[in-house]
N, C-alpha and C. Protein backbone atom coordinates (compact mmCIF):
# COMPACT_ATOMS: atom_id res chain seq x y z
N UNK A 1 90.89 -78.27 112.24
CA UNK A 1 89.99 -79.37 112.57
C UNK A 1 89.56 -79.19 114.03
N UNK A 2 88.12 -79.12 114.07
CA UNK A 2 87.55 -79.03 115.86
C UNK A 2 87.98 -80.40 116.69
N UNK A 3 87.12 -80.13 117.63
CA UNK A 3 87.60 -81.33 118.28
C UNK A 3 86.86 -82.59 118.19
N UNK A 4 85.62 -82.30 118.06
CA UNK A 4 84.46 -83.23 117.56
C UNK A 4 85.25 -84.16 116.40
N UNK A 5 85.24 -83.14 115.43
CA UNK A 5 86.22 -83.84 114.06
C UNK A 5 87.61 -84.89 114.75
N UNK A 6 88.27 -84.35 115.32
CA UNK A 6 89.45 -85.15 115.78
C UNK A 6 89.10 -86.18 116.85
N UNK A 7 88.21 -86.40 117.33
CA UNK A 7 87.79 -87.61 118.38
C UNK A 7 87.22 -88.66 116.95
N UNK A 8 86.26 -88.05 116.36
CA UNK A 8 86.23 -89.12 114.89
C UNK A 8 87.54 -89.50 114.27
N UNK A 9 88.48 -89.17 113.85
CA UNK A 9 89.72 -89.52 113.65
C UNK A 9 89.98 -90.35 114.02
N UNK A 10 90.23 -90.15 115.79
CA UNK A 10 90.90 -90.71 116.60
C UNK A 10 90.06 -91.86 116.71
N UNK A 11 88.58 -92.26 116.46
CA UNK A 11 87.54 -93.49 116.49
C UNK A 11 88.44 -94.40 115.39
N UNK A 12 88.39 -94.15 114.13
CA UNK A 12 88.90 -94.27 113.24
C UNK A 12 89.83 -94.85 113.28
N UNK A 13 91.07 -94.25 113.67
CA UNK A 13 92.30 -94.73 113.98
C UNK A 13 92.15 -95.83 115.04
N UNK A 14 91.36 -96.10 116.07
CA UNK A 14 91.23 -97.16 116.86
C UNK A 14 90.89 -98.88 116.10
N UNK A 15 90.09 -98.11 114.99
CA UNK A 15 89.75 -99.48 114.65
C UNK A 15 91.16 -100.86 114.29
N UNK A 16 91.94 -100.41 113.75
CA UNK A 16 92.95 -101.07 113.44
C UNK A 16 93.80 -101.89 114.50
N UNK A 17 93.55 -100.83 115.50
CA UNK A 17 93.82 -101.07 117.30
C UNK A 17 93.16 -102.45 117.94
N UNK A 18 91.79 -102.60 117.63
CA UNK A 18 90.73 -103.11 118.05
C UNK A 18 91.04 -104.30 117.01
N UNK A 19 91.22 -104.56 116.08
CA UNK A 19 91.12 -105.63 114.97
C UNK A 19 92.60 -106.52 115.22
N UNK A 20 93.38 -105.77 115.89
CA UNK A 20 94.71 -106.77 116.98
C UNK A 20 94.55 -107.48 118.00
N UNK A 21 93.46 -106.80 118.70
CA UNK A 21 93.24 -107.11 119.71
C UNK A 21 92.30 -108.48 119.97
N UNK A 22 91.21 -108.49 118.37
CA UNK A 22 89.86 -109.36 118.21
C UNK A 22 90.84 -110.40 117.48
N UNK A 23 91.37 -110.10 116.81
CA UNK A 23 92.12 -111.41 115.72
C UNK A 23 93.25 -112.08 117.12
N UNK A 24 93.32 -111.68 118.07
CA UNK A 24 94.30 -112.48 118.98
C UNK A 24 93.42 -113.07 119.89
N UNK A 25 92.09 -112.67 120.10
CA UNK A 25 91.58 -113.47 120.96
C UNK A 25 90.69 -114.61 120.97
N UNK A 26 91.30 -115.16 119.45
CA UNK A 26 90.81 -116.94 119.77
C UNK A 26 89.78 -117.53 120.50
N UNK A 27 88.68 -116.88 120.35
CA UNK A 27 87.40 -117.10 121.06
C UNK A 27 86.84 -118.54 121.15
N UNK A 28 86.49 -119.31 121.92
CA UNK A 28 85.68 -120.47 121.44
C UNK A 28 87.07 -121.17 120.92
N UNK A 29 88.00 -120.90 121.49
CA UNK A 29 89.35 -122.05 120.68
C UNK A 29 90.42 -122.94 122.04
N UNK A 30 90.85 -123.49 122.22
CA UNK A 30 92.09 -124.02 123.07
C UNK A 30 92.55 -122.91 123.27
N UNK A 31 92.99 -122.50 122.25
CA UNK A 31 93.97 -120.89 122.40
C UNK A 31 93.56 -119.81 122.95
N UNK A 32 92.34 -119.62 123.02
CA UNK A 32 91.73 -118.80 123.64
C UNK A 32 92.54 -117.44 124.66
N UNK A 33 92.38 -116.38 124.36
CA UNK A 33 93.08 -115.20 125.27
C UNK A 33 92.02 -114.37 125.76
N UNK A 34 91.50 -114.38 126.73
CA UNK A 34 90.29 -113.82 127.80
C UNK A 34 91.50 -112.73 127.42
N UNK A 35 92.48 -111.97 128.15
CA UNK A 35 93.25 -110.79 128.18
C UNK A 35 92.78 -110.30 126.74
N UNK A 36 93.26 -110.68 125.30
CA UNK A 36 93.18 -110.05 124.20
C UNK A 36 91.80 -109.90 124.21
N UNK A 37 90.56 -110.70 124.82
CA UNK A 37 88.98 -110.34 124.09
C UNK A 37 88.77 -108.91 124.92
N UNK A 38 89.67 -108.87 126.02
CA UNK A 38 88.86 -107.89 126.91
C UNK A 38 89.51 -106.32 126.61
N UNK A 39 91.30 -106.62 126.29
CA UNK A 39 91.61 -105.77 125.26
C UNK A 39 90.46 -105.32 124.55
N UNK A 40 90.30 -106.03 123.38
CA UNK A 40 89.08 -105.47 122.09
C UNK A 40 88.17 -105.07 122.99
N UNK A 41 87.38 -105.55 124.01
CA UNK A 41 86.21 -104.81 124.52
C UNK A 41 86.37 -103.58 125.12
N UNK A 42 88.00 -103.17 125.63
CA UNK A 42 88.16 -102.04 126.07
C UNK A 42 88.37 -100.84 125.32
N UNK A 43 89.56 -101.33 123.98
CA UNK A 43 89.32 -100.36 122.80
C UNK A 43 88.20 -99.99 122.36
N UNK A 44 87.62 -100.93 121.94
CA UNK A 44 86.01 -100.70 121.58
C UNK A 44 85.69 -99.95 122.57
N UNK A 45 84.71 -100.19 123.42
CA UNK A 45 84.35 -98.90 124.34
C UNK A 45 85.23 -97.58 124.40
N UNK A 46 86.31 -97.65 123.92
CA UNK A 46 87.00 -95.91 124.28
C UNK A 46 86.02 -95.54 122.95
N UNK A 47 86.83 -96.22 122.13
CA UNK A 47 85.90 -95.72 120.53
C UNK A 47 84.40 -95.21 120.60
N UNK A 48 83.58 -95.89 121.37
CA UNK A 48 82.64 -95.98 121.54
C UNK A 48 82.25 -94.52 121.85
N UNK A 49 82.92 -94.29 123.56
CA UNK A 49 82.68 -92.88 123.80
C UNK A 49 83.06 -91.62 123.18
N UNK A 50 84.28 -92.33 122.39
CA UNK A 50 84.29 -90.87 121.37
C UNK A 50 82.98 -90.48 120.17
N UNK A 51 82.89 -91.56 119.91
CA UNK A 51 81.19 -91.26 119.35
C UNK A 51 80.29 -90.65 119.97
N UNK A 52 79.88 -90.86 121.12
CA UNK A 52 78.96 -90.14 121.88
C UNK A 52 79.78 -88.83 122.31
N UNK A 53 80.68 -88.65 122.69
CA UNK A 53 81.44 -86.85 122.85
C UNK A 53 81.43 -86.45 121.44
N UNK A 54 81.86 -86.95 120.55
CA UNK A 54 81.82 -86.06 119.66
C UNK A 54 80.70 -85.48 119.24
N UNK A 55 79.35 -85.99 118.97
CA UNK A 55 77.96 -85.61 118.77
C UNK A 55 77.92 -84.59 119.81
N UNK A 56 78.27 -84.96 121.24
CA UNK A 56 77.83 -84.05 122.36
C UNK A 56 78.00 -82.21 121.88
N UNK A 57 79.41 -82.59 122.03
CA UNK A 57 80.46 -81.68 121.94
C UNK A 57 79.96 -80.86 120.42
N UNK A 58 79.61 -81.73 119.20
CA UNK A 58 79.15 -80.69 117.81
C UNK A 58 77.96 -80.01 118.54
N UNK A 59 77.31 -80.73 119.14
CA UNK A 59 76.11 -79.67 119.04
C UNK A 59 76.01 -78.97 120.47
N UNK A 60 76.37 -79.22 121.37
CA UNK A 60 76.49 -78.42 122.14
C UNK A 60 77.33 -76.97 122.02
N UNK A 61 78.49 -76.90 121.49
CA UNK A 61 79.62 -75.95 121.21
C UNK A 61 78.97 -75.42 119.84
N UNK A 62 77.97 -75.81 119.15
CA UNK A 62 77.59 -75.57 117.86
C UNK A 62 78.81 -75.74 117.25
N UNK A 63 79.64 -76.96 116.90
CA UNK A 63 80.85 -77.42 115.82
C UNK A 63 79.98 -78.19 114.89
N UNK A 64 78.90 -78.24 114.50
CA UNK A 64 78.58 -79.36 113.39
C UNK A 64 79.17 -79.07 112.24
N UNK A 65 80.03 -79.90 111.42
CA UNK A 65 80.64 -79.58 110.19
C UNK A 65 80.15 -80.60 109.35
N UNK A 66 80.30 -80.31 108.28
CA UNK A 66 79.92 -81.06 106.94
C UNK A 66 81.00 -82.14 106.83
N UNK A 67 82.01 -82.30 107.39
CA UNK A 67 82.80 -83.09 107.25
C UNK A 67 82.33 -84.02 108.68
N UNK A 68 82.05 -83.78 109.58
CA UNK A 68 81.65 -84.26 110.65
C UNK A 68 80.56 -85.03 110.43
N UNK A 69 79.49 -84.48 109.44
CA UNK A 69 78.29 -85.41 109.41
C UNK A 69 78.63 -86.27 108.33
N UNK A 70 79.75 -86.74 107.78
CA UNK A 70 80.57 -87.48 107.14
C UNK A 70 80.91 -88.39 107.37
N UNK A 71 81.78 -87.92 108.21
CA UNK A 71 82.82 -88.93 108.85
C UNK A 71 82.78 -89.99 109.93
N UNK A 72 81.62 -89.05 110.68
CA UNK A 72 81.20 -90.02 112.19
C UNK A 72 80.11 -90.65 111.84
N UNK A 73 79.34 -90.99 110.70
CA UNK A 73 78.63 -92.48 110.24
C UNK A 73 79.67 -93.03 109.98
N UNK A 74 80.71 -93.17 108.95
CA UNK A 74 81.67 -93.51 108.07
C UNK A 74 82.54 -93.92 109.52
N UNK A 75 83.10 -93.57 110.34
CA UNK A 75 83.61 -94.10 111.48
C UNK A 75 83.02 -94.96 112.48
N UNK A 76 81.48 -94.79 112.39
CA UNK A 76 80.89 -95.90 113.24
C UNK A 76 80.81 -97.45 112.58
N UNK A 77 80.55 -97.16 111.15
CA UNK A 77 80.28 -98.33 110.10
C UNK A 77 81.63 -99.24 110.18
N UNK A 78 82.78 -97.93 110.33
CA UNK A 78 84.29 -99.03 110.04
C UNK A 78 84.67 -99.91 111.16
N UNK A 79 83.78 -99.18 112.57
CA UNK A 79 84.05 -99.85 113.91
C UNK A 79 83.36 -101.18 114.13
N UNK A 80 81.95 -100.56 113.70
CA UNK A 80 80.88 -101.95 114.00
C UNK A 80 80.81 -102.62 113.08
N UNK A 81 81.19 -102.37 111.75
CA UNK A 81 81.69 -103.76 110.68
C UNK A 81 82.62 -104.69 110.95
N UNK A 82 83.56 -104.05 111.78
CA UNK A 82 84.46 -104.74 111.67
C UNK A 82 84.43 -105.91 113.18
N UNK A 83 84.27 -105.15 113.97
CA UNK A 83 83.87 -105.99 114.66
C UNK A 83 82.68 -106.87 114.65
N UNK A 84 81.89 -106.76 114.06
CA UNK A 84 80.93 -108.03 113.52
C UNK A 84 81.19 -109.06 112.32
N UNK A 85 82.44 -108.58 111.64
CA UNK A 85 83.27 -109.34 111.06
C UNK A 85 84.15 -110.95 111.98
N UNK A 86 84.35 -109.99 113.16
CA UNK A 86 85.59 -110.81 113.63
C UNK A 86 84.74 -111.72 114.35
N UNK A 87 83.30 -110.99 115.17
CA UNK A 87 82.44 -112.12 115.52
C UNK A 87 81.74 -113.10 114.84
N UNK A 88 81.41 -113.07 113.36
CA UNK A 88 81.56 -113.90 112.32
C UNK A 88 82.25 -114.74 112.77
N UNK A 89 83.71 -114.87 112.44
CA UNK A 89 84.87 -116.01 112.48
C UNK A 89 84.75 -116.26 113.90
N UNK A 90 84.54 -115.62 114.84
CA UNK A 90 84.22 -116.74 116.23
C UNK A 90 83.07 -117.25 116.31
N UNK A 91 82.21 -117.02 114.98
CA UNK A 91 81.05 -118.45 114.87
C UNK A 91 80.22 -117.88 115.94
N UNK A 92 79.89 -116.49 116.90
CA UNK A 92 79.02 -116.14 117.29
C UNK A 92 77.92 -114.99 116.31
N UNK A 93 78.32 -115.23 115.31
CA UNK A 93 77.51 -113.72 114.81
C UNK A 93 76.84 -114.54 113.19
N UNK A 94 75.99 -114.73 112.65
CA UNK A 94 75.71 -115.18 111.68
C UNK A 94 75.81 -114.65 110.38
N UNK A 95 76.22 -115.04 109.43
CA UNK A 95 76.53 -114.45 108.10
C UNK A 95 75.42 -114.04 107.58
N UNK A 96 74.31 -114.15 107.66
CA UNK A 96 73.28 -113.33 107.50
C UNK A 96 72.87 -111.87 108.03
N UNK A 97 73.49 -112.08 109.24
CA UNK A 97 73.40 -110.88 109.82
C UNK A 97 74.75 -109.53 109.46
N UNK A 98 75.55 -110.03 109.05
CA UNK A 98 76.83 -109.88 108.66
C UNK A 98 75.65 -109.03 107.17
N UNK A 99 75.31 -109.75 106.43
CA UNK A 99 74.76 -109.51 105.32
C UNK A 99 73.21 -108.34 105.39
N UNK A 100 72.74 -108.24 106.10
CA UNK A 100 71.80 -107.08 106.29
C UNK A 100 72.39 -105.67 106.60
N UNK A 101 73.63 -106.17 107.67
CA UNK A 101 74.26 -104.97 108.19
C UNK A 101 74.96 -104.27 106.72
N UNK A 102 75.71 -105.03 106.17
CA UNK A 102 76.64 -104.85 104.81
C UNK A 102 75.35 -103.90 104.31
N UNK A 103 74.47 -104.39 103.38
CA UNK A 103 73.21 -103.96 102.79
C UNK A 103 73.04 -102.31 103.21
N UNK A 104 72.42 -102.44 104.14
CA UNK A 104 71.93 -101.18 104.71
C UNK A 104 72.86 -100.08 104.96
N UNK A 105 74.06 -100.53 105.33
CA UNK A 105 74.95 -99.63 105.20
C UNK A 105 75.54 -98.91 103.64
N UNK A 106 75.44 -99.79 102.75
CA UNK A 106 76.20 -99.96 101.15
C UNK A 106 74.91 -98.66 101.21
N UNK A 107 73.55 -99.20 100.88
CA UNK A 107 72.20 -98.43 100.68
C UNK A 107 72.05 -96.98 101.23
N UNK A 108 72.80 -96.78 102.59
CA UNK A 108 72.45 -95.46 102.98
C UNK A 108 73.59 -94.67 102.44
N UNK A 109 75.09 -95.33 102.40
CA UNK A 109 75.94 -94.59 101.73
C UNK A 109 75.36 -94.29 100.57
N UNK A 110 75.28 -95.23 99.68
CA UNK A 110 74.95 -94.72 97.86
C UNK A 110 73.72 -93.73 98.47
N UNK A 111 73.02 -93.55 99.10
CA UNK A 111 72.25 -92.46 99.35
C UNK A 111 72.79 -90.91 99.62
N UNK A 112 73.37 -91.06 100.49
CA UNK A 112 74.27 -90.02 101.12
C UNK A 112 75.16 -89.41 99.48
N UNK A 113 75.57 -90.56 98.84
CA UNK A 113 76.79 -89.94 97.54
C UNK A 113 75.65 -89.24 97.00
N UNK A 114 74.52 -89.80 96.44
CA UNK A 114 74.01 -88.76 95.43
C UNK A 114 73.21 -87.73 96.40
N UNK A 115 73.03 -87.77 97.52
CA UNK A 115 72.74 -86.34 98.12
C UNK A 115 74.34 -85.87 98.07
N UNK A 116 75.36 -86.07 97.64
CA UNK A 116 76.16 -84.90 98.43
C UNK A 116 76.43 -84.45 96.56
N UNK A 117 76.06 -84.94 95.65
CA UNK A 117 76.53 -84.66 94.11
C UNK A 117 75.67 -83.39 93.76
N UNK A 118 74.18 -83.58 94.68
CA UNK A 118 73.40 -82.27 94.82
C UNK A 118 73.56 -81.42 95.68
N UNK A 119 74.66 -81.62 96.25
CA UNK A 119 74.70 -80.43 97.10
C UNK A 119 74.34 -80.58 98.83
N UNK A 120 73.94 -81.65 98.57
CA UNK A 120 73.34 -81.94 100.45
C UNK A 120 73.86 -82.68 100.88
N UNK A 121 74.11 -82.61 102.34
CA UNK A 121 74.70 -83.60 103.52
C UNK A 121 73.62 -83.96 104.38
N UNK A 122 73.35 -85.83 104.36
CA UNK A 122 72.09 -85.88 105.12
C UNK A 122 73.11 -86.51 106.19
N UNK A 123 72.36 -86.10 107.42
CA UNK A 123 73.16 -86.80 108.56
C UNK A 123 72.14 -87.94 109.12
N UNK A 124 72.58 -88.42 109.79
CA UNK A 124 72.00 -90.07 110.38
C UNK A 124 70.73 -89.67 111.22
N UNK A 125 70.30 -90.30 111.35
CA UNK A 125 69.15 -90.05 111.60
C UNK A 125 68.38 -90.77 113.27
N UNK A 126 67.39 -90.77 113.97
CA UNK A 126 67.14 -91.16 115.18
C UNK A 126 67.42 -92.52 115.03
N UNK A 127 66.51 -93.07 113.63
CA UNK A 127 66.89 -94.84 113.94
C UNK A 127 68.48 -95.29 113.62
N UNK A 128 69.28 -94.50 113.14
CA UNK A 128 70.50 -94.88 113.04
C UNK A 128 71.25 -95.00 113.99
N UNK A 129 70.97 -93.81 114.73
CA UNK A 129 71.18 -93.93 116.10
C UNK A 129 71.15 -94.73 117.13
N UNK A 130 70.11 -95.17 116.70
CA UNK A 130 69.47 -96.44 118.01
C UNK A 130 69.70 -97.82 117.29
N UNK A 131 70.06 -98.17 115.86
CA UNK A 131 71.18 -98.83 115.22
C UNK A 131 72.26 -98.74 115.82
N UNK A 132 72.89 -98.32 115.62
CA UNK A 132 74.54 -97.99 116.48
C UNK A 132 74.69 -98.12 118.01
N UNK A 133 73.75 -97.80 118.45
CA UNK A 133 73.82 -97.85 119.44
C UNK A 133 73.56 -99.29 120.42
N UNK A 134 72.58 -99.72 119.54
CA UNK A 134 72.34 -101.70 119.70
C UNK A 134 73.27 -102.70 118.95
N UNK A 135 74.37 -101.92 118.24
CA UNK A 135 75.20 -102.73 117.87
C UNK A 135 76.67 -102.52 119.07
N UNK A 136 76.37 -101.13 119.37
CA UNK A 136 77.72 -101.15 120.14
C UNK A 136 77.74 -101.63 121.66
N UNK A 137 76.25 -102.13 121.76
CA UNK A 137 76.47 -102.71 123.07
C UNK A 137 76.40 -103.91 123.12
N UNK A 138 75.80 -104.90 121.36
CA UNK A 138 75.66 -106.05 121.75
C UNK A 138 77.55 -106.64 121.10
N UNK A 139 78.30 -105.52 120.62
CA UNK A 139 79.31 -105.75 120.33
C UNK A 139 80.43 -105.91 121.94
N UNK A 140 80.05 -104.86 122.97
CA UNK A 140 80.77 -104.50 123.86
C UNK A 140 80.30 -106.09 125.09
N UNK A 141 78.98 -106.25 125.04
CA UNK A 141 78.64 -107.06 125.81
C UNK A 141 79.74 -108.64 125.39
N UNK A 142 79.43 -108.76 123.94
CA UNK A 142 80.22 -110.02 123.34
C UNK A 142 81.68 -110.18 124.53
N UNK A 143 82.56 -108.71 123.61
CA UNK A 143 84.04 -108.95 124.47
C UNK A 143 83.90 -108.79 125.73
N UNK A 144 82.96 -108.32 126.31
CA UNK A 144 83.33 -108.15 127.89
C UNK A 144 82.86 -109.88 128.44
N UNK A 145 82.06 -110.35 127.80
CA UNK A 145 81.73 -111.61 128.75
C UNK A 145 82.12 -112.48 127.97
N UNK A 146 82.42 -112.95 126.79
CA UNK A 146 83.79 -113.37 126.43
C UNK A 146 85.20 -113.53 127.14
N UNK A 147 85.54 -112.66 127.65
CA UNK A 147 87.16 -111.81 128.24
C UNK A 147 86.19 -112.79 129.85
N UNK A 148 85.39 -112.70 130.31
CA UNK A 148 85.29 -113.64 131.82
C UNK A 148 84.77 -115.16 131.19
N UNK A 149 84.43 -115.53 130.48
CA UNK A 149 83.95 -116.46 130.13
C UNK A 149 84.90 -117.47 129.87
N UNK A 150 86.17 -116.74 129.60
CA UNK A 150 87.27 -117.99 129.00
C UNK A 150 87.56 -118.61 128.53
N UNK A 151 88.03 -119.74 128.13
CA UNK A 151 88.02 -120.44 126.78
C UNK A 151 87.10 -121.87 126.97
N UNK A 152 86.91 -122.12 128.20
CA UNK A 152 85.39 -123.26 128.33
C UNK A 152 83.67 -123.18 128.51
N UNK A 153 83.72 -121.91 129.28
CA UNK A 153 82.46 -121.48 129.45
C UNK A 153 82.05 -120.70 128.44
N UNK A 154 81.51 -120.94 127.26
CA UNK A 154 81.10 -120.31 125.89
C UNK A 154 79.93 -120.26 125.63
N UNK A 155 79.11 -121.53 126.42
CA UNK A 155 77.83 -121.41 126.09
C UNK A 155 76.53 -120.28 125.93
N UNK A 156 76.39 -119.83 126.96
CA UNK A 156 75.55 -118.61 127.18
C UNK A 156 76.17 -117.24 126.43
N UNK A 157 77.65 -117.13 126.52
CA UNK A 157 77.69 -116.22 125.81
C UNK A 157 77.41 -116.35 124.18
N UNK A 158 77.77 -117.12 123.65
CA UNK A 158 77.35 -117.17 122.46
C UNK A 158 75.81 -117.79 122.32
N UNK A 159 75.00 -118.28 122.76
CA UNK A 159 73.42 -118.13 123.08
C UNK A 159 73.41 -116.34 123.17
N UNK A 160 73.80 -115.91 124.17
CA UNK A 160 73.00 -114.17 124.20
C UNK A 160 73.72 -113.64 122.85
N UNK A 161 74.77 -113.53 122.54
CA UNK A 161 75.39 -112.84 121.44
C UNK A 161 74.62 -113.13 120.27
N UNK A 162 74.43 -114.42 119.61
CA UNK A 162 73.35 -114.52 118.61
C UNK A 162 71.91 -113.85 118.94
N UNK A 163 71.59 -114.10 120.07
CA UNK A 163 70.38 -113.29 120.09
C UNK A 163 70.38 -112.29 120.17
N UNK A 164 71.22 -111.29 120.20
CA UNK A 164 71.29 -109.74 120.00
C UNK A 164 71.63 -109.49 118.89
N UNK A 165 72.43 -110.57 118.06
CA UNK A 165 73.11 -109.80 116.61
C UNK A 165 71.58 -110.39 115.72
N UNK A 166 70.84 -110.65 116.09
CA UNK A 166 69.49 -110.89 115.71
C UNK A 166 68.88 -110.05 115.61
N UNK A 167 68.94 -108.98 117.07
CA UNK A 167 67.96 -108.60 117.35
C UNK A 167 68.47 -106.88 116.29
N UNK A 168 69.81 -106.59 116.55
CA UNK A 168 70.58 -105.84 115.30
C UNK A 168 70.28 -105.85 114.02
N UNK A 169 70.31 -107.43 113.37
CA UNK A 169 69.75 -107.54 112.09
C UNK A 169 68.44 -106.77 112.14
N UNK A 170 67.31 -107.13 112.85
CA UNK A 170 66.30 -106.48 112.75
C UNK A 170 65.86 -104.66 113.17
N UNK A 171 66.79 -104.11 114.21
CA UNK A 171 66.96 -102.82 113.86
C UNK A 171 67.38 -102.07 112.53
N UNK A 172 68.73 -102.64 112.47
CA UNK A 172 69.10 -102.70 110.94
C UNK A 172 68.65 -102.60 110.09
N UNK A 173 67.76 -103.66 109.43
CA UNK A 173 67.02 -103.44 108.50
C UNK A 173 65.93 -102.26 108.49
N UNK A 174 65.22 -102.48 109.80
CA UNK A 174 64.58 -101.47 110.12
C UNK A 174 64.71 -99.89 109.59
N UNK A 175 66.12 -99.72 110.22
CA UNK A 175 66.33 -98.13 110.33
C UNK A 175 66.66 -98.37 109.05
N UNK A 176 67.40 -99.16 108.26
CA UNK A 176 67.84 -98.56 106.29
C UNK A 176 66.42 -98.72 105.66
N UNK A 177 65.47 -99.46 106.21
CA UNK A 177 64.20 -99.20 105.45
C UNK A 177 63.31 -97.95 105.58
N UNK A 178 63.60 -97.32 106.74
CA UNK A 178 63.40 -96.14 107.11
C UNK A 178 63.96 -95.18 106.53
N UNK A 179 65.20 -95.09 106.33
CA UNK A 179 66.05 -94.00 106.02
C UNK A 179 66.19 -94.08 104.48
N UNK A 180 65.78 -95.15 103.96
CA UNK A 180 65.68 -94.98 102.15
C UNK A 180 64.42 -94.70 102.01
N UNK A 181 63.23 -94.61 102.81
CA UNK A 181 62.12 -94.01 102.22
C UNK A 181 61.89 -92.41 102.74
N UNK A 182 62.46 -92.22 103.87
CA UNK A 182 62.52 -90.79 104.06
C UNK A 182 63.55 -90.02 103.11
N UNK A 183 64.36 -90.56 102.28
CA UNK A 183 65.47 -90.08 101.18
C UNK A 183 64.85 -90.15 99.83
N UNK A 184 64.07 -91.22 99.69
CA UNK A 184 63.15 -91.42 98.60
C UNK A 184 63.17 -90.29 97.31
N UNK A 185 63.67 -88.76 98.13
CA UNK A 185 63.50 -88.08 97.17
C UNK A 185 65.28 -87.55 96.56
N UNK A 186 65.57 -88.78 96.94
CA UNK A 186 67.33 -88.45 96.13
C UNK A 186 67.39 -89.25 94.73
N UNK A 187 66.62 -90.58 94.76
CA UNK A 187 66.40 -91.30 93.67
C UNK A 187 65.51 -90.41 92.30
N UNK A 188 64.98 -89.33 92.91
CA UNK A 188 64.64 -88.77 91.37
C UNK A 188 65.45 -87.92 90.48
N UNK A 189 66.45 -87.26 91.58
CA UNK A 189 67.89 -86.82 91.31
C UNK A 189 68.26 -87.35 90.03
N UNK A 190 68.36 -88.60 90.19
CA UNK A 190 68.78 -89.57 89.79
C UNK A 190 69.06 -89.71 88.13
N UNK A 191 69.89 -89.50 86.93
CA UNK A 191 69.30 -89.59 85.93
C UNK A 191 69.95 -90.53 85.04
């Protein structure tokens, strides 16, 4: 396994890390733990940069593997689901938006399965990119000003946080409406 491959792993393996850290920090509660939100915002960001090294690192070193263009969608989806899960239950993230992200992701996988039953590995694409990439900052922004915000000053952060997991929904949709019509030709596969 390269190293590209093993920083995805290691993304991977964070998430579980990160989902201790979000389920302890009682956002918007009495209980509230600024320490645990900023935890999650710090895991998150390591995760984060292993996403961006690992891409670096495949194509720079020429490591792109078929398992790599696998795994590191499949590792970004388990990171930024989940953490837009947990912002759900702190009532900053809307279940609708929760529900586009689900969608588009379900849609590009079942895409990806029957390209790989023919033989092909499609890898993610520019708008996925810039998907992921507007989720992992309006995810990182949440815990970091969350973690100073504390358990009274909530307002603005959850004002900006809805308006970015908004503005996500609408990349979102975007890029899976994009990326199922540029695939368009896996559905004739299809029988």
């Amino acid at each position: 396994m390269n190293l590209p491959n093993k920083l995805t792993v290691l993304r991977i393996l964070l998430v579980p890390v990160f989902m201790v850290f979000a389920a302890m920090g009682g956002y918007g509660t009495a209980a509230c733990r600024p320490g645990m939100m900023l935890a999650a915002g710090v895991v998150f960001a390591i995760a984060s940069v292993t996403d961006y090294l690992d891409g670096q690192i495949a194509r720079r070193c020429n490591m792109v593997t078929d398992f790599g263009k696998f795994a590191d969608p499949l590792a970004d989806k388990m990171l930024t689901t989940t953490a837009f899960l947990y912002m759900m239950a702190d009532g900053v993230c809307s279940p609708v938006v929760l529900v586009i992200i689900l969608f588009r992701e379900f849609a590009v996988s079942g895409v990806r399965m029957v390209a790989a039953t023919a033989g092909r590995v499609i890898a993610a694409n520019i708008w996925g990119k810039a998907k992921t990439v507007l989720q992992m900052i309006t995810i990182l922004l949440y815990y970091f000003a969350a973690a100073l915000a504390g358990p009274t000053d909530i307002g603005l952060v959850q004002m900006l946080t809805q308006v970015l997991c908004w503005a996500v929904a609408a990349v979102t949709a975007l890029s899976g409406g994009i990326y199922l019509w540029q695939n368009r030709g896996c559905f004739s596969s299809m029988k």
